[in-house]
C-alpha atoms as a PDB file:
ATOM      1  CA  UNK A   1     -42.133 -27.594-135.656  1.00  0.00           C
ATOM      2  CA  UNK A   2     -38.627 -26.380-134.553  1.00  0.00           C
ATOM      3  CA  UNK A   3     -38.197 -23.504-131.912  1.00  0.00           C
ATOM      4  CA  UNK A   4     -38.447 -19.892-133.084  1.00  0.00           C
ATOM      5  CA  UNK A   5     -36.159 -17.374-131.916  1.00  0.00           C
ATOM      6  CA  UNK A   6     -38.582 -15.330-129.429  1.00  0.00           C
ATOM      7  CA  UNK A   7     -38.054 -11.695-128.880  1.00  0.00           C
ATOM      8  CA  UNK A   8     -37.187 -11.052-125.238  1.00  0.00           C
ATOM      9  CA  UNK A   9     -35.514  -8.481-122.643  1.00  0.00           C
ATOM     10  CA  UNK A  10     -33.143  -9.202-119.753  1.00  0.00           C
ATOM     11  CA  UNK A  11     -32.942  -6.860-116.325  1.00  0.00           C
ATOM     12  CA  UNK A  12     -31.236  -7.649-113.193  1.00  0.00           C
ATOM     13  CA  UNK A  13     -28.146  -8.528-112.198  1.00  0.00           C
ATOM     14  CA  UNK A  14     -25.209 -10.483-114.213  1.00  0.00           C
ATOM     15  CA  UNK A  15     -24.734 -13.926-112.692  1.00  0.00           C
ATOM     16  CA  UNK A  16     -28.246 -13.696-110.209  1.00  0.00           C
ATOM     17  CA  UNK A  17     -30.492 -16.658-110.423  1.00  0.00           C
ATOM     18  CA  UNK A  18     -32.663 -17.023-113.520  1.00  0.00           C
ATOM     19  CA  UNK A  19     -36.552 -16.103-113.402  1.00  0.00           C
ATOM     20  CA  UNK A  20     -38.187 -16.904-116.440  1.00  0.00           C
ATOM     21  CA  UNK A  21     -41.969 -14.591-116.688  1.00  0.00           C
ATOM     22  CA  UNK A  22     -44.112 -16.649-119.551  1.00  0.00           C
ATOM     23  CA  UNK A  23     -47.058 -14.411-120.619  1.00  0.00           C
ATOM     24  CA  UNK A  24     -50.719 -14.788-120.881  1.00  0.00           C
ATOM     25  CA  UNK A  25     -52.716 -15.576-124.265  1.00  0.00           C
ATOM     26  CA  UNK A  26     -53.261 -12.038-126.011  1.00  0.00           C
ATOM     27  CA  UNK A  27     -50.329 -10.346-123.960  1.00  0.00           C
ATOM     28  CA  UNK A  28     -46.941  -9.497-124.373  1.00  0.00           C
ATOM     29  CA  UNK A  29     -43.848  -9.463-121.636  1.00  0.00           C
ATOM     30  CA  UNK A  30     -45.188  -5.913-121.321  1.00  0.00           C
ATOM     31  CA  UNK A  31     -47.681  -7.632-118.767  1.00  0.00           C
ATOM     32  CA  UNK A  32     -45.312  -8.283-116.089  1.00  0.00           C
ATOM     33  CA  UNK A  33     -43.853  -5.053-115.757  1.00  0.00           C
ATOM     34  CA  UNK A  34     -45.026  -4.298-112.012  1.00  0.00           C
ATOM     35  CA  UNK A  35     -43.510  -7.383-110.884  1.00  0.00           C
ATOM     36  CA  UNK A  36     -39.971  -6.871-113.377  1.00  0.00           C
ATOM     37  CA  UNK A  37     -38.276  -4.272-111.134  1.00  0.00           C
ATOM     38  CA  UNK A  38     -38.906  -5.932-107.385  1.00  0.00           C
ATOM     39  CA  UNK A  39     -38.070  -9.462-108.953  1.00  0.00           C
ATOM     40  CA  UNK A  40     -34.825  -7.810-110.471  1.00  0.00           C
ATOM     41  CA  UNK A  41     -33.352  -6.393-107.253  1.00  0.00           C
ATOM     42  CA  UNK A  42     -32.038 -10.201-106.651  1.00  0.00           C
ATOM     43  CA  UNK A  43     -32.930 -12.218-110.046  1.00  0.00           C
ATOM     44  CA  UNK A  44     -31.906 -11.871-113.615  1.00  0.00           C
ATOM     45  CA  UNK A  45     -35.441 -11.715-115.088  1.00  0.00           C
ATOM     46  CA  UNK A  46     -35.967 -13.193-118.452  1.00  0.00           C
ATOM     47  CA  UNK A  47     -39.709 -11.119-119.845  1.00  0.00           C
ATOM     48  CA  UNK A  48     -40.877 -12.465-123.684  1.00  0.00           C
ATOM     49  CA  UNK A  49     -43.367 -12.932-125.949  1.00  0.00           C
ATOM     50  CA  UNK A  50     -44.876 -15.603-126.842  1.00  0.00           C
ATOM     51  CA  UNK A  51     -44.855 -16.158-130.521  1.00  0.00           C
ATOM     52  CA  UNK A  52     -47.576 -14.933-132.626  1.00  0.00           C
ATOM     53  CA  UNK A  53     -47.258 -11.654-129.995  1.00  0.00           C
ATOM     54  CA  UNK A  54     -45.680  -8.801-129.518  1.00  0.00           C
ATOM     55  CA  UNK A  55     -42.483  -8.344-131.063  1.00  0.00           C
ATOM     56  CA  UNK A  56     -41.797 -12.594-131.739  1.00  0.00           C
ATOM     57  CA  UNK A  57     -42.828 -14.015-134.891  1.00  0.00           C
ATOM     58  CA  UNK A  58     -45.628 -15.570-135.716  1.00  0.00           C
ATOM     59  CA  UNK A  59     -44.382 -19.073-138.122  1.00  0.00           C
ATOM     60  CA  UNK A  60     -47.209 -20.627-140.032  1.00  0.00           C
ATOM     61  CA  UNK A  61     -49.301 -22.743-137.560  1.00  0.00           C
ATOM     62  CA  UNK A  62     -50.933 -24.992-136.773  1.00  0.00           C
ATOM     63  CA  UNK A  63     -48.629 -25.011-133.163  1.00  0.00           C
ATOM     64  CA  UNK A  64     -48.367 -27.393-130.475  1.00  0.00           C
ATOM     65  CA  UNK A  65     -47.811 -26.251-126.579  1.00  0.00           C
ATOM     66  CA  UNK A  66     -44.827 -28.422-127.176  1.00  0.00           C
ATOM     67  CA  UNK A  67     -43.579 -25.627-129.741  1.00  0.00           C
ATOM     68  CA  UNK A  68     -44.448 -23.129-127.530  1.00  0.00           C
ATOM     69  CA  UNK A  69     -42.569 -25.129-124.803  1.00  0.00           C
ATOM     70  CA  UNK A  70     -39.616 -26.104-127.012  1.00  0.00           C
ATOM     71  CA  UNK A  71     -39.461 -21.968-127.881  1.00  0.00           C
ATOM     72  CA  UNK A  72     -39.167 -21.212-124.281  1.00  0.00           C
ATOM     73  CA  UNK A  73     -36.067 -23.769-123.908  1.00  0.00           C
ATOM     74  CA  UNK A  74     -34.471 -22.454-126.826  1.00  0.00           C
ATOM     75  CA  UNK A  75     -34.678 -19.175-125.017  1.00  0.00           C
ATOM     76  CA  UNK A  76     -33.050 -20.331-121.426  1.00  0.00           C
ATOM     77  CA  UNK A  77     -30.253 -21.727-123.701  1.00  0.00           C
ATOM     78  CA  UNK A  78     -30.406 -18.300-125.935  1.00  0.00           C
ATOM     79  CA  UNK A  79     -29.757 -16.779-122.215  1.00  0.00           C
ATOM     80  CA  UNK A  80     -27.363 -19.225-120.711  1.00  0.00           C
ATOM     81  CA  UNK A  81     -29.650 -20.366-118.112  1.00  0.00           C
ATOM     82  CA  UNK A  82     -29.077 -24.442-117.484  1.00  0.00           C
ATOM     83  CA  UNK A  83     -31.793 -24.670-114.843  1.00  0.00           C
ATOM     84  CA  UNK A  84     -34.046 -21.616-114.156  1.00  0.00           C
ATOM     85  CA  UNK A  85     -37.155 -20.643-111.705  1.00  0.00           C
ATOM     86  CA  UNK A  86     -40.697 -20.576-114.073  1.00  0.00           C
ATOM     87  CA  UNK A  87     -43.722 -18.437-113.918  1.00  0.00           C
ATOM     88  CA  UNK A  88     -46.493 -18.530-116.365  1.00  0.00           C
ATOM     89  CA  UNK A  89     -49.579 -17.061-115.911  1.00  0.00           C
ATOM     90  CA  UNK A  90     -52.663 -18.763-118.098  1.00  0.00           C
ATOM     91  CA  UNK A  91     -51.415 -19.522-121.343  1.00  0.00           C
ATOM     92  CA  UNK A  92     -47.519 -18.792-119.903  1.00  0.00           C
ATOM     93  CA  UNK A  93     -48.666 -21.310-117.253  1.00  0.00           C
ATOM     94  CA  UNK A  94     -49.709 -24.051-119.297  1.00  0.00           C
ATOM     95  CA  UNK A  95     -46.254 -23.738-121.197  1.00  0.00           C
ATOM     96  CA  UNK A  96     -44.307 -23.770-117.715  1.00  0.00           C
ATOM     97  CA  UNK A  97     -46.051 -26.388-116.561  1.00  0.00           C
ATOM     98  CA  UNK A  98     -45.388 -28.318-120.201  1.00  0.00           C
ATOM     99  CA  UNK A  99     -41.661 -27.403-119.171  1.00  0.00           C
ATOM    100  CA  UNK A 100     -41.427 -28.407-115.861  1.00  0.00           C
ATOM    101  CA  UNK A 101     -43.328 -31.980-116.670  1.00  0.00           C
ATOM    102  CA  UNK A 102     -41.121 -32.857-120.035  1.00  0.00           C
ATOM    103  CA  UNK A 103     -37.674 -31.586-118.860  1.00  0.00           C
ATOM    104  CA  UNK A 104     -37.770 -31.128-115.194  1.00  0.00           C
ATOM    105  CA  UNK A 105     -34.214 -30.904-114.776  1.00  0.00           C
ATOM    106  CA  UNK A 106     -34.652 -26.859-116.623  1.00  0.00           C
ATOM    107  CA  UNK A 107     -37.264 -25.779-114.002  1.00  0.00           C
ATOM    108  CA  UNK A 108     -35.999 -25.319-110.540  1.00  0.00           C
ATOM    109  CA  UNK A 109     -39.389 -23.825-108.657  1.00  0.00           C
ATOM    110  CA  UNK A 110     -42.081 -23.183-110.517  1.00  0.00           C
ATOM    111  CA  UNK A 111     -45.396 -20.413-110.001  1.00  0.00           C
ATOM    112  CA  UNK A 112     -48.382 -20.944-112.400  1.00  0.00           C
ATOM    113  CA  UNK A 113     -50.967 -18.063-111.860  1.00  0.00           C
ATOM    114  CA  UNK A 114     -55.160 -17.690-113.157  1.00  0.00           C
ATOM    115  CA  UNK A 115     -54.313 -21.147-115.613  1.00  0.00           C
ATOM    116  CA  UNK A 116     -55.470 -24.371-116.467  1.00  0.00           C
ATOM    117  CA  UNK A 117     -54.237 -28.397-116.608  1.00  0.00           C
ATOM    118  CA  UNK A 118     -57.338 -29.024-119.654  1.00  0.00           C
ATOM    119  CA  UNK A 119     -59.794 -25.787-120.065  1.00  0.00           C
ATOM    120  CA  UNK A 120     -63.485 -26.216-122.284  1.00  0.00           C
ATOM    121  CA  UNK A 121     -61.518 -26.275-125.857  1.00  0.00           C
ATOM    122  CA  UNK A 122     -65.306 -25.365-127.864  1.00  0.00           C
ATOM    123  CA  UNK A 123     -64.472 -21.853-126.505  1.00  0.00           C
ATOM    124  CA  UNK A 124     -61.184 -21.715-127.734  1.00  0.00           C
ATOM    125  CA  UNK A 125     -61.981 -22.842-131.306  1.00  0.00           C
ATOM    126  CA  UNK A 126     -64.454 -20.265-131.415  1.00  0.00           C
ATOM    127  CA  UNK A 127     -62.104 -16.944-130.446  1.00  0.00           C
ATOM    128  CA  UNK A 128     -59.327 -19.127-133.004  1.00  0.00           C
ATOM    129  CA  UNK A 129     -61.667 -18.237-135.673  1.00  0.00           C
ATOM    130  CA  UNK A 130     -63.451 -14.853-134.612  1.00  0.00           C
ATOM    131  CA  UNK A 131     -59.388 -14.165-135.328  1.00  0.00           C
ATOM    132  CA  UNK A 132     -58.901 -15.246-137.928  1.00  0.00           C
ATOM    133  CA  UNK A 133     -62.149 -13.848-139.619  1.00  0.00           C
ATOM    134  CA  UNK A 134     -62.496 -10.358-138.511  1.00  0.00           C
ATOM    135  CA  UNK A 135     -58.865 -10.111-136.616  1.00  0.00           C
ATOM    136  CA  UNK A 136     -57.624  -9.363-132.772  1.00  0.00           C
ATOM    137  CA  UNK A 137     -58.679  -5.905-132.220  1.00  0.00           C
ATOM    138  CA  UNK A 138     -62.250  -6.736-132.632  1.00  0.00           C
ATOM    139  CA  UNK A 139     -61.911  -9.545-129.929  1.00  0.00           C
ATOM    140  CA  UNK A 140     -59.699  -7.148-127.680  1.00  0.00           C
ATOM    141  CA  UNK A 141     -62.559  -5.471-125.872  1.00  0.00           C
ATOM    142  CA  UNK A 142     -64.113  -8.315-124.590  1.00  0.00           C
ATOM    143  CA  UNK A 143     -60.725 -10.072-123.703  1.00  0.00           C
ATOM    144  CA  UNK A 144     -59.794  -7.227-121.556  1.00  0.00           C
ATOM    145  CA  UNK A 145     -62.878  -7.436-119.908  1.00  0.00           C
ATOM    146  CA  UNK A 146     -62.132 -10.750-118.497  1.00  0.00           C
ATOM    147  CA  UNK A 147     -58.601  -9.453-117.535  1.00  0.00           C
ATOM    148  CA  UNK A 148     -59.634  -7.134-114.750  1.00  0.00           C
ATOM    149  CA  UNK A 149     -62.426  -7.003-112.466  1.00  0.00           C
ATOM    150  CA  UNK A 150     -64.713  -4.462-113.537  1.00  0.00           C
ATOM    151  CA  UNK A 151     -63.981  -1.819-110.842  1.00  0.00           C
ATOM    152  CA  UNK A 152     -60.935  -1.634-111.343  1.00  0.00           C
ATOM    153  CA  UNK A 153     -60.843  -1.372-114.678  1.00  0.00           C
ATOM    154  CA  UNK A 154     -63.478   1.400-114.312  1.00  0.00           C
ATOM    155  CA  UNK A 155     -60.789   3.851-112.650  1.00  0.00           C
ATOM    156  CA  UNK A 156     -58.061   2.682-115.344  1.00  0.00           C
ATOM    157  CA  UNK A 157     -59.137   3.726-118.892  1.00  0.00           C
ATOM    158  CA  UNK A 158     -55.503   3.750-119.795  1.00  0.00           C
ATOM    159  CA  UNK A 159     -54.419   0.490-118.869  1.00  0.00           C
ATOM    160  CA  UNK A 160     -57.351  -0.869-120.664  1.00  0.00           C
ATOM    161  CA  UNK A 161     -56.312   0.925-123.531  1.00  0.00           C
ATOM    162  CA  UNK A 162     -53.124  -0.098-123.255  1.00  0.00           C
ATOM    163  CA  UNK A 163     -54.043  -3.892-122.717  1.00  0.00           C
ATOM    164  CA  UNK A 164     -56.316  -3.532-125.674  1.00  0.00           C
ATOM    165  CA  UNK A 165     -53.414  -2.400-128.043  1.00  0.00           C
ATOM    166  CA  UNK A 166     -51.617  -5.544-126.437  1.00  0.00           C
ATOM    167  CA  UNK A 167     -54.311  -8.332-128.294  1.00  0.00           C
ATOM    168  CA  UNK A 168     -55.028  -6.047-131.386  1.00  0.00           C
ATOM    169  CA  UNK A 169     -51.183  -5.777-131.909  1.00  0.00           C
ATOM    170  CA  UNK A 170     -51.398  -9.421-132.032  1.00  0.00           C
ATOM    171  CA  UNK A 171     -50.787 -11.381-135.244  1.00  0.00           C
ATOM    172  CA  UNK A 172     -54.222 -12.698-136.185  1.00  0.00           C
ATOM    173  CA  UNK A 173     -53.325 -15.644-137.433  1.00  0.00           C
ATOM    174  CA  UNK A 174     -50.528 -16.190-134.724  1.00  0.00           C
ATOM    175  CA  UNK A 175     -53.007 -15.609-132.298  1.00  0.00           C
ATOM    176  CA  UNK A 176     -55.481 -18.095-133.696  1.00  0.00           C
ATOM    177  CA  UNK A 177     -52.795 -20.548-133.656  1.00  0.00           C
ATOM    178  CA  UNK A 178     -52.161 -19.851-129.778  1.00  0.00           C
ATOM    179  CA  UNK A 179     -56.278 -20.363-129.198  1.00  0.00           C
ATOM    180  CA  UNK A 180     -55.720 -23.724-131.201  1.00  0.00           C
ATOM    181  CA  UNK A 181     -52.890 -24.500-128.357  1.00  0.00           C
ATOM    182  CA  UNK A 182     -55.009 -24.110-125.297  1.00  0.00           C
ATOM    183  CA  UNK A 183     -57.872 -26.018-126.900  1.00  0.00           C
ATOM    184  CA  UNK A 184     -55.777 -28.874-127.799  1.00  0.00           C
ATOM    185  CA  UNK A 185     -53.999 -28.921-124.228  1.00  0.00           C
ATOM    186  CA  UNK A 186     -54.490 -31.583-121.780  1.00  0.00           C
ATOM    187  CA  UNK A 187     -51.656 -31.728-119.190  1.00  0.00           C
ATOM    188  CA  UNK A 188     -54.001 -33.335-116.334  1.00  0.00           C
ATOM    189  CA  UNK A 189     -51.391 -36.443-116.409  1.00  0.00           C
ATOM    190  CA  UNK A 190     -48.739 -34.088-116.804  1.00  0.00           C
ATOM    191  CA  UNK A 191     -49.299 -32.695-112.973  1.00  0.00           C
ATOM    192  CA  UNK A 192     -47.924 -35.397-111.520  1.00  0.00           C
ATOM    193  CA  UNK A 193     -45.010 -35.684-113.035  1.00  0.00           C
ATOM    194  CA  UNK A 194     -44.119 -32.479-111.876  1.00  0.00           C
ATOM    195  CA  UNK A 195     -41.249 -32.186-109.129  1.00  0.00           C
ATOM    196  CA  UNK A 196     -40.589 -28.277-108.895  1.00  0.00           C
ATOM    197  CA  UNK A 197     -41.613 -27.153-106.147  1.00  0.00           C
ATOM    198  CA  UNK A 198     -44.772 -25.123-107.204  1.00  0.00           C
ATOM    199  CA  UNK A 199     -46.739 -22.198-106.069  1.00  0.00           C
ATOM    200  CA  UNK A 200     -50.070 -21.763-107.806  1.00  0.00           C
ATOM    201  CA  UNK A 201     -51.506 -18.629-108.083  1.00  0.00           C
ATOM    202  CA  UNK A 202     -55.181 -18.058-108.472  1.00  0.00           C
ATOM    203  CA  UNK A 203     -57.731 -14.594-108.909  1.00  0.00           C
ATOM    204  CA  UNK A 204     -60.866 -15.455-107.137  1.00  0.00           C
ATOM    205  CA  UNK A 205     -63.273 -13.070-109.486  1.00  0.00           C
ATOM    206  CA  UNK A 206     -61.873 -14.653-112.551  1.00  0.00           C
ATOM    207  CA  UNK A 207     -64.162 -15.317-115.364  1.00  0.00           C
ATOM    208  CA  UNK A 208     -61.920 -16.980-117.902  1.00  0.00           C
ATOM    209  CA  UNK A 209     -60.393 -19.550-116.004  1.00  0.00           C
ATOM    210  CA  UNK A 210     -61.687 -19.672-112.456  1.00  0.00           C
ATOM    211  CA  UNK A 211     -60.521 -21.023-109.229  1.00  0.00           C
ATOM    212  CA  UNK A 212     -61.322 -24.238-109.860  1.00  0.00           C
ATOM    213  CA  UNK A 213     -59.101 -24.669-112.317  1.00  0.00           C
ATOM    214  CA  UNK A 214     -55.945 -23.975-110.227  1.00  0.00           C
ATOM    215  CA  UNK A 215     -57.268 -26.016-107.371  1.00  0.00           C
ATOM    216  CA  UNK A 216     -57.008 -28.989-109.430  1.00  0.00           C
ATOM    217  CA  UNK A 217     -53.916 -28.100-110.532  1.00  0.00           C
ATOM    218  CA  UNK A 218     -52.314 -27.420-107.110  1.00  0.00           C
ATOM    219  CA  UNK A 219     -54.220 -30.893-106.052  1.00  0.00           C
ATOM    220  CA  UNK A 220     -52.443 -32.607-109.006  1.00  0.00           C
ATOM    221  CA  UNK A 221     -49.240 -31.045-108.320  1.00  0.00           C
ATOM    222  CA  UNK A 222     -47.411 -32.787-105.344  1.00  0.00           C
ATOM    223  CA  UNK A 223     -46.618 -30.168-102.207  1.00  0.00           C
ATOM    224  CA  UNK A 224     -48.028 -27.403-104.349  1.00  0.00           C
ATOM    225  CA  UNK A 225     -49.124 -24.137-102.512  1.00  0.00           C
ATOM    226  CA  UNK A 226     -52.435 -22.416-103.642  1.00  0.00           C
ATOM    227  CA  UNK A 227     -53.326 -18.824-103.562  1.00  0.00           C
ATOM    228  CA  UNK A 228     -56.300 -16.774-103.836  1.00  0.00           C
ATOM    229  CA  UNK A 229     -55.985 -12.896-104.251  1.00  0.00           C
ATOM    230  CA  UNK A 230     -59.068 -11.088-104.105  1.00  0.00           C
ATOM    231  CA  UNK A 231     -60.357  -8.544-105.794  1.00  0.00           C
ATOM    232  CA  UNK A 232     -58.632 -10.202-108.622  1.00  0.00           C
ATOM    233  CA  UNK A 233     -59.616 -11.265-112.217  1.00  0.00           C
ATOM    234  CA  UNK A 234     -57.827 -12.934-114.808  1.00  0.00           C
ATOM    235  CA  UNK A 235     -54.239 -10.647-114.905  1.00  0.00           C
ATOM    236  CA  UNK A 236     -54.408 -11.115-110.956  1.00  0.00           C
ATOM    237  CA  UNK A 237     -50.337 -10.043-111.102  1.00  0.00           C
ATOM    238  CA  UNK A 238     -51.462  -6.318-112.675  1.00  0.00           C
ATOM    239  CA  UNK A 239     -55.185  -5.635-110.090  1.00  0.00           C
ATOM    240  CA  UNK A 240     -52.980  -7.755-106.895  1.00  0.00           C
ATOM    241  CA  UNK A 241     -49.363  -6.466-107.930  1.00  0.00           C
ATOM    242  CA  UNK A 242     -48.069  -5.954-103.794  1.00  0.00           C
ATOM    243  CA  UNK A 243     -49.526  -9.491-103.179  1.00  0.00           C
ATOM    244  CA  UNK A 244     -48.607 -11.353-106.370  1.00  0.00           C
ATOM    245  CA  UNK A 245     -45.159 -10.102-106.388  1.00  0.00           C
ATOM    246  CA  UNK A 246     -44.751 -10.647-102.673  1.00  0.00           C
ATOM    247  CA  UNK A 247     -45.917 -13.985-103.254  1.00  0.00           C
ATOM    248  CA  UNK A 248     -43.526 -14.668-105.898  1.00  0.00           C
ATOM    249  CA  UNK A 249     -40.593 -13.331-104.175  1.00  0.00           C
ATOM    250  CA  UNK A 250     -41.472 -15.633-100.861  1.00  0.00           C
ATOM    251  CA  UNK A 251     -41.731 -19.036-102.973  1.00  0.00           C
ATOM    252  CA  UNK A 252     -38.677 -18.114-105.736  1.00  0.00           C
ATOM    253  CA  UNK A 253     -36.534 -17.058-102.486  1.00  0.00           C
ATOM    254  CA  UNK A 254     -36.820 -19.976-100.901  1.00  0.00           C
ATOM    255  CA  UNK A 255     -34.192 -21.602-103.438  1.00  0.00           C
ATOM    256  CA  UNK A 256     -31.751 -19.990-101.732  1.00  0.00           C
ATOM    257  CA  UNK A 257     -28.854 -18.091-103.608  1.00  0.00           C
ATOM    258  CA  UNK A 258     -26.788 -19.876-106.681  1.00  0.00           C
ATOM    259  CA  UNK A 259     -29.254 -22.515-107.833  1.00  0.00           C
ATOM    260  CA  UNK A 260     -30.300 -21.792-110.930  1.00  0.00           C
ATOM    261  CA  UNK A 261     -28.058 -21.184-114.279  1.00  0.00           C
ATOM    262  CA  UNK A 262     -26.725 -17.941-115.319  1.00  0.00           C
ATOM    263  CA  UNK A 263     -27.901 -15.082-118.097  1.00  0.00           C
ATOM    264  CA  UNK A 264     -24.945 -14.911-120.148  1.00  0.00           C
ATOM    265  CA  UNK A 265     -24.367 -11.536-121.293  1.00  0.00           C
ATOM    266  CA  UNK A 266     -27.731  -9.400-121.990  1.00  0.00           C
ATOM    267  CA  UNK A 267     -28.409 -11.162-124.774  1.00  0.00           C
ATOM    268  CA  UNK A 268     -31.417  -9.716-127.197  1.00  0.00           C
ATOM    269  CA  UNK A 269     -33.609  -7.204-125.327  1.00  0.00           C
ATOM    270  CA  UNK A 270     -36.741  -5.821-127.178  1.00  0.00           C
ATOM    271  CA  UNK A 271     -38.528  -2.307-126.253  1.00  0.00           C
ATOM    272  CA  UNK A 272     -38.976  -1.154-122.405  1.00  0.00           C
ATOM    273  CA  UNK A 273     -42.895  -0.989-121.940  1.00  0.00           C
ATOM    274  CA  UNK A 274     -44.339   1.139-119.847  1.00  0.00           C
ATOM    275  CA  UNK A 275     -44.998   0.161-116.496  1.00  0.00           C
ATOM    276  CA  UNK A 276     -48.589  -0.864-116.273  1.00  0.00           C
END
């Protein structure tokens, strides 16, 4: 399947490097918006959905992580970017890690946060289908609830809410499709193969894809760093934002200034979210 044209929004400065935020299965770029503003002080941050979320389209599937990978080149090219820094976080990280294996010469450091190299794919089938029979919003509750460790979600009805709309906003079908991906996925050979210098992020009360998955991935990865935040669940970036972003900013500053490509121009830019 050919790339689709992803919907997307561009802040920072004209000319910084690239960062590149890829977001998690069920989200939209809307995720990312505590770390958007610090990480655009000295970056031109790309945000998007993924498609078959948010604002993107949702083509007929079935998809490959190599569509979803091939969408998210399309977009650094969309954006002017020749070589840019990645950062996916679980599905996101799977398709920056895709990136980063098959065309290395795009990704200049890469962070991969609460993701997996090959996750248990029965799961996946089964939410692929809950979608597609009785749609996202009646899967959205217990999604969230892997999301964010329970006390914090406790004292945040509206975020919940708010992440909620996120998956039942969600093409059902689109979504499904996106399931299908991380099911299918198997990029344990991939790791290797993987020069970027990588930071891998992890949330050490995650339920959906715990801490052993991103120890094998930063074991797989050569030189890659591994983190644990705690209290942290599956959006570890939205309970640990200080840490995550701080995190972040350490590893992507370490390029040093001018080494990635260039946004040209602002390019598309969907709706400002809210900040979570």
């Amino acid at each position: 399947m050919s790339a689709v044209a992803v919907s997307y929004t561009v802040d920072g400065p004209a000319g910084a490097p690239v960062v590149v935020l890829s977001n998690s299965l069920g989200a939209t770029r809307g995720m990312w918006d505590p770390q958007v503003p610090p990480l655009a002080e000295r970056y031109r941050v790309i945000t998007y959905d993924t498609r078959g979320h948010g604002d993107s389209p949702a083509p007929d599937g079935p998809y490959t992580l190599d569509d979803l990978t091939d969408d998210l080149l399309a977009l650094l090219d969309e954006v002017g970017a020749r070589r840019a820094h990645v950062v996916g976080l679980s599905l996101g990280g799977m398709t920056a890690m895709r990136l980063a294996a098959r065309d290395p010469g795009r990704v200049d450091r890469l962070a991969v946060l609460c993701t997996s190299a090959k996750t248990d794919a029965q799961g996946f089938l089964d939410r692929a289908a809950a979608a597609r029979s009785g749609g996202t919003a009646a899967l959205a509750p217990t999604v969230v609830s892997r999301w964010l460790t329970p006390s914090f979600a406790a004292g945040r009805p509206e975020l919940v809410a708010r992440l909620e709309g996120m998956i039942a906003a969600a093409d059902d079908d689109g979504y499904a499709a996106c399931c299908e991906v991380v099911a299918a996925m198997d990029l344990r050979e991939d790791l290797g193969r993987i020069t970027a210098p990588t930071l891998v992020i992890s949330g050490a009360e995650d339920p959906a894809l715990p801490p052993e998955h991103q120890k094998a991935i930063a074991d797989g990865i050569p030189g890659a760093e591994l983190l644990t935040v705690s209290p942290g669940a599956h959006l570890a970036n939205l309970e640990r934002p200080l840490e995550v972003t701080g995190a972040l900013l350490a590893h992507l500053d370490l390029a040093g200034p001018g080494r990635t490509g260039t946004a040209a121009g602002p390019g598309r830019t969907g709706a400002t979210e809210g900040s979570a």
